[in-house]
C-alpha atoms as a PDB file:
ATOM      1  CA  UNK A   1       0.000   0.000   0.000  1.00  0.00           C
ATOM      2  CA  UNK A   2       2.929   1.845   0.234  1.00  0.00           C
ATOM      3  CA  UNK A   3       3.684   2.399   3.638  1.00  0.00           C
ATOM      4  CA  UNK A   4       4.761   1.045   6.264  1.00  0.00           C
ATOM      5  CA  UNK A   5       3.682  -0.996   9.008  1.00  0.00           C
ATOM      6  CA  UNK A   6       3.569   1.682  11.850  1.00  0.00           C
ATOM      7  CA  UNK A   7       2.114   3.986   9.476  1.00  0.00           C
ATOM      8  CA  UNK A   8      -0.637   1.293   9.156  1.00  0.00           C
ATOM      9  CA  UNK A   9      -1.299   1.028  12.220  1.00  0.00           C
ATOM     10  CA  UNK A  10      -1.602   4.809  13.045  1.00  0.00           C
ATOM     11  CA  UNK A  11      -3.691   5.401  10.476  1.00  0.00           C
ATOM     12  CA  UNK A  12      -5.741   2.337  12.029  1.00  0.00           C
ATOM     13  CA  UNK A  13      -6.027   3.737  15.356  1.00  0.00           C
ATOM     14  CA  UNK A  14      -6.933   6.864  13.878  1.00  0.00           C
ATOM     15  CA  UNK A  15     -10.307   5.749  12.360  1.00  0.00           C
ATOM     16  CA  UNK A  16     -11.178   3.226  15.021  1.00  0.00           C
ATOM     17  CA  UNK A  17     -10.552   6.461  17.398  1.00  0.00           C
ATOM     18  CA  UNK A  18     -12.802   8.342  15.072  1.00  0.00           C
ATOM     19  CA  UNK A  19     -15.506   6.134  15.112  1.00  0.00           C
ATOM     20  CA  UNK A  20     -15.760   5.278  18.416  1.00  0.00           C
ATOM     21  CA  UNK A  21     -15.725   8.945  19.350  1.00  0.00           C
ATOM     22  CA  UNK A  22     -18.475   9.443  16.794  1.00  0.00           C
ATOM     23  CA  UNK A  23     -20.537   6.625  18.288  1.00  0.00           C
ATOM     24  CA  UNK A  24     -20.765   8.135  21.327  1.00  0.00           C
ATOM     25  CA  UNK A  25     -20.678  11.737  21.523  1.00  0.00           C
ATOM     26  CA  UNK A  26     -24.231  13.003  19.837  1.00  0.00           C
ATOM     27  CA  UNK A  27     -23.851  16.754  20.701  1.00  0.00           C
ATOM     28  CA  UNK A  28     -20.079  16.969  19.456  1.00  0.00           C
ATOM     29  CA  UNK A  29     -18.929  18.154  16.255  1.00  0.00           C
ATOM     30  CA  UNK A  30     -17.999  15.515  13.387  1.00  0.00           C
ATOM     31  CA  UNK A  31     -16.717  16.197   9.481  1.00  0.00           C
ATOM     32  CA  UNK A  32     -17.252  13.821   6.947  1.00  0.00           C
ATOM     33  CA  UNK A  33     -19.120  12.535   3.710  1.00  0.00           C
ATOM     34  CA  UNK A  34     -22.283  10.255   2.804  1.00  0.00           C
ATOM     35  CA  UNK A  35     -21.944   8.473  -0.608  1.00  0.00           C
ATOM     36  CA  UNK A  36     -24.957   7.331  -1.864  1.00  0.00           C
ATOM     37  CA  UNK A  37     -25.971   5.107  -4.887  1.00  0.00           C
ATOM     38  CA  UNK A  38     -29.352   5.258  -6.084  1.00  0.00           C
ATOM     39  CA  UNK A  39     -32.082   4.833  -8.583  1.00  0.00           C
ATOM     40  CA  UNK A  40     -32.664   7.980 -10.471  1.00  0.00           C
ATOM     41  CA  UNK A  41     -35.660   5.939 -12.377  1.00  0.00           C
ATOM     42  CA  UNK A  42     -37.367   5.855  -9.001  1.00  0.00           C
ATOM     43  CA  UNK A  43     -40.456   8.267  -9.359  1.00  0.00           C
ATOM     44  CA  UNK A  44     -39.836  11.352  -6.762  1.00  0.00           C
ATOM     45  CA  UNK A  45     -36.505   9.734  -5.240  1.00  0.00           C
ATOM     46  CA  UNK A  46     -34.195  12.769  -6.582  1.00  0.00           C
ATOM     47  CA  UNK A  47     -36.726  15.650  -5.749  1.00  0.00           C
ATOM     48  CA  UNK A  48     -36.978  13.374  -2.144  1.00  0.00           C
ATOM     49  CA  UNK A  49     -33.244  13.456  -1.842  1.00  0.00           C
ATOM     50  CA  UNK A  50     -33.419  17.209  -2.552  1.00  0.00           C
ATOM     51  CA  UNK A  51     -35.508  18.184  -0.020  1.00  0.00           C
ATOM     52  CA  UNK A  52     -33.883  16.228   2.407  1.00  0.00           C
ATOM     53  CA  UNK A  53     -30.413  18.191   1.525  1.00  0.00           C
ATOM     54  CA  UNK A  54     -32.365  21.360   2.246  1.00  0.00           C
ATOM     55  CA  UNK A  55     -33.805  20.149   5.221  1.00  0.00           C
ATOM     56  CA  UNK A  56     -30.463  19.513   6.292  1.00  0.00           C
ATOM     57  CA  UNK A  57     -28.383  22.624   4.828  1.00  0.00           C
ATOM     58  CA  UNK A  58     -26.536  24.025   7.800  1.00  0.00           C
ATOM     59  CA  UNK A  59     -24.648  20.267   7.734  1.00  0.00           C
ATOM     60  CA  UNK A  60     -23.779  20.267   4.023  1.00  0.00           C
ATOM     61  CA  UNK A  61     -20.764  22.097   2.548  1.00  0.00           C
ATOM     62  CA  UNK A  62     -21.743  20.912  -0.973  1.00  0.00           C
ATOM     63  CA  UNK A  63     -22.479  17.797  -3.010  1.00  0.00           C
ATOM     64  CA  UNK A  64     -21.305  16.622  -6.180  1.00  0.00           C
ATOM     65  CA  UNK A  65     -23.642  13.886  -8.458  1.00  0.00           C
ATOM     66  CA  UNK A  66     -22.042  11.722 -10.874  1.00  0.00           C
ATOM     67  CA  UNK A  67     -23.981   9.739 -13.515  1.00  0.00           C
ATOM     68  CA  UNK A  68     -22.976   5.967 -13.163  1.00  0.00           C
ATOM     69  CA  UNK A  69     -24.878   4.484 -15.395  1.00  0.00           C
ATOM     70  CA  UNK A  70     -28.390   5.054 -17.661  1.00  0.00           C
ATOM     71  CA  UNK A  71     -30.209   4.467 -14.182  1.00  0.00           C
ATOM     72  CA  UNK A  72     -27.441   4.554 -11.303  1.00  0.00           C
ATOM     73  CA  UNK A  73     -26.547   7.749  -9.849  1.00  0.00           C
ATOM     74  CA  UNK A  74     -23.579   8.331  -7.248  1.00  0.00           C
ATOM     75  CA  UNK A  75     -24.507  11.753  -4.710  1.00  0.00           C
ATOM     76  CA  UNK A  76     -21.197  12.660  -2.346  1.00  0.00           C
ATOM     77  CA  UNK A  77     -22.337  15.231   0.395  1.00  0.00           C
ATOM     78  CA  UNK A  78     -19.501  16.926   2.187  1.00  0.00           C
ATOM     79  CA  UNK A  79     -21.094  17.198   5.939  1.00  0.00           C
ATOM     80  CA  UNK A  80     -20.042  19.648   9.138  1.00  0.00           C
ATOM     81  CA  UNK A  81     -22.178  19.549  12.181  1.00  0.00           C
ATOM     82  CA  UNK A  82     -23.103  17.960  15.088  1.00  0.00           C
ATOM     83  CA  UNK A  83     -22.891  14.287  15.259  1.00  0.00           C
ATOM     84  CA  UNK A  84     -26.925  13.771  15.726  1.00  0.00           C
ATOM     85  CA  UNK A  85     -27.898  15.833  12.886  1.00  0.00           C
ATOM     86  CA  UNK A  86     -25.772  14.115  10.319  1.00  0.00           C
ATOM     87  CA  UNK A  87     -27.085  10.603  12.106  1.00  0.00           C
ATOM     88  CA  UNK A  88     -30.742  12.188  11.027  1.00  0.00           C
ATOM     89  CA  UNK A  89     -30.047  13.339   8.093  1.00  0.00           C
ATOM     90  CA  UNK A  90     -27.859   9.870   6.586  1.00  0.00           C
ATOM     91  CA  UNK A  91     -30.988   7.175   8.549  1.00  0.00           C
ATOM     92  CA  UNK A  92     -33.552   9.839   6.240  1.00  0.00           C
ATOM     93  CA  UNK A  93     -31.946   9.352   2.838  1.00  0.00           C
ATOM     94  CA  UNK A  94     -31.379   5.686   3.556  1.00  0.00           C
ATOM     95  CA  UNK A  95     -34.810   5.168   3.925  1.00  0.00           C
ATOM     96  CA  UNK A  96     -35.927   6.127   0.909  1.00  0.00           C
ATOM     97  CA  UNK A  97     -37.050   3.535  -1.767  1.00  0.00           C
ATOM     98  CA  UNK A  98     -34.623   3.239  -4.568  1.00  0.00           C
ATOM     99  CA  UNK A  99     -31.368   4.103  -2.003  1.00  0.00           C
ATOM    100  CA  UNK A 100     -29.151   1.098  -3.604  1.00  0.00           C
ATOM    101  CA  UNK A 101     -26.146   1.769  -1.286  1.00  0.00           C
ATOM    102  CA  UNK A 102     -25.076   4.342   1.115  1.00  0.00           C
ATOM    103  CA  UNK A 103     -22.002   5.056   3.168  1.00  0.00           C
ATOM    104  CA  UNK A 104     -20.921   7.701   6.054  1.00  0.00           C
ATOM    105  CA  UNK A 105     -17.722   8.192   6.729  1.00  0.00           C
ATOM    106  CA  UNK A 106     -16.522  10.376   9.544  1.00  0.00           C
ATOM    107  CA  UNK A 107     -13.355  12.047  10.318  1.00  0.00           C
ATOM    108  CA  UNK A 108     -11.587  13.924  13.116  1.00  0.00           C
ATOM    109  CA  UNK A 109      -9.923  17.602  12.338  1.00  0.00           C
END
């Protein structure tokens, strides 16, 4: 991978130090992204998925959409805020109909 084995492991601790601080702090601060795949074919999903990134604007920085394929659509959403409002705002676009895949990631500054 190109480094090293203590750089490995650093970068290990890191994200398992990340994540567990994420897990259990719901009024702190967190920065991150949510990748999503989903359905563009899926009557109402995109204007959904739009409303929920309003809904939701003080935590998004911006969000880029990618065309995938002639029905699969990749959203990144850049997210800053506190660590109960991005939980809200990732369990909301997951549970929309047509949501193929989605992933948060979470990192510490």
């Amino acid at each position: 991978m190109g480094y090293d084995r203590s750089k490995a492991l650093q970068l290990a601790m890191r994200n398992f130090i990340a994540e567990y601080k994420w897990g259990k702090e719901e009024e702190s601060e967190a920065l991150g992204s949510l990748t999503i795949i989903y359905d563009h074919e899926v009557q109402g999903l995109e204007d959904a998925l739009t409303d929920i990134q309003h809904h939701y604007r003080e935590l998004i920085g911006s969000a880029m959409h990618l065309h995938l394929s002639d029905r699969e659509c990749l959203l990144v959403i850049a997210l800053r805020g506190q660590v109960r409002s991005i939980r809200d705002l990732t369990k909301e676009i997951i549970a929309k109909r047509g949501v193929k895949q989605a992933k948060l990631s979470i990192v510490t500054s």
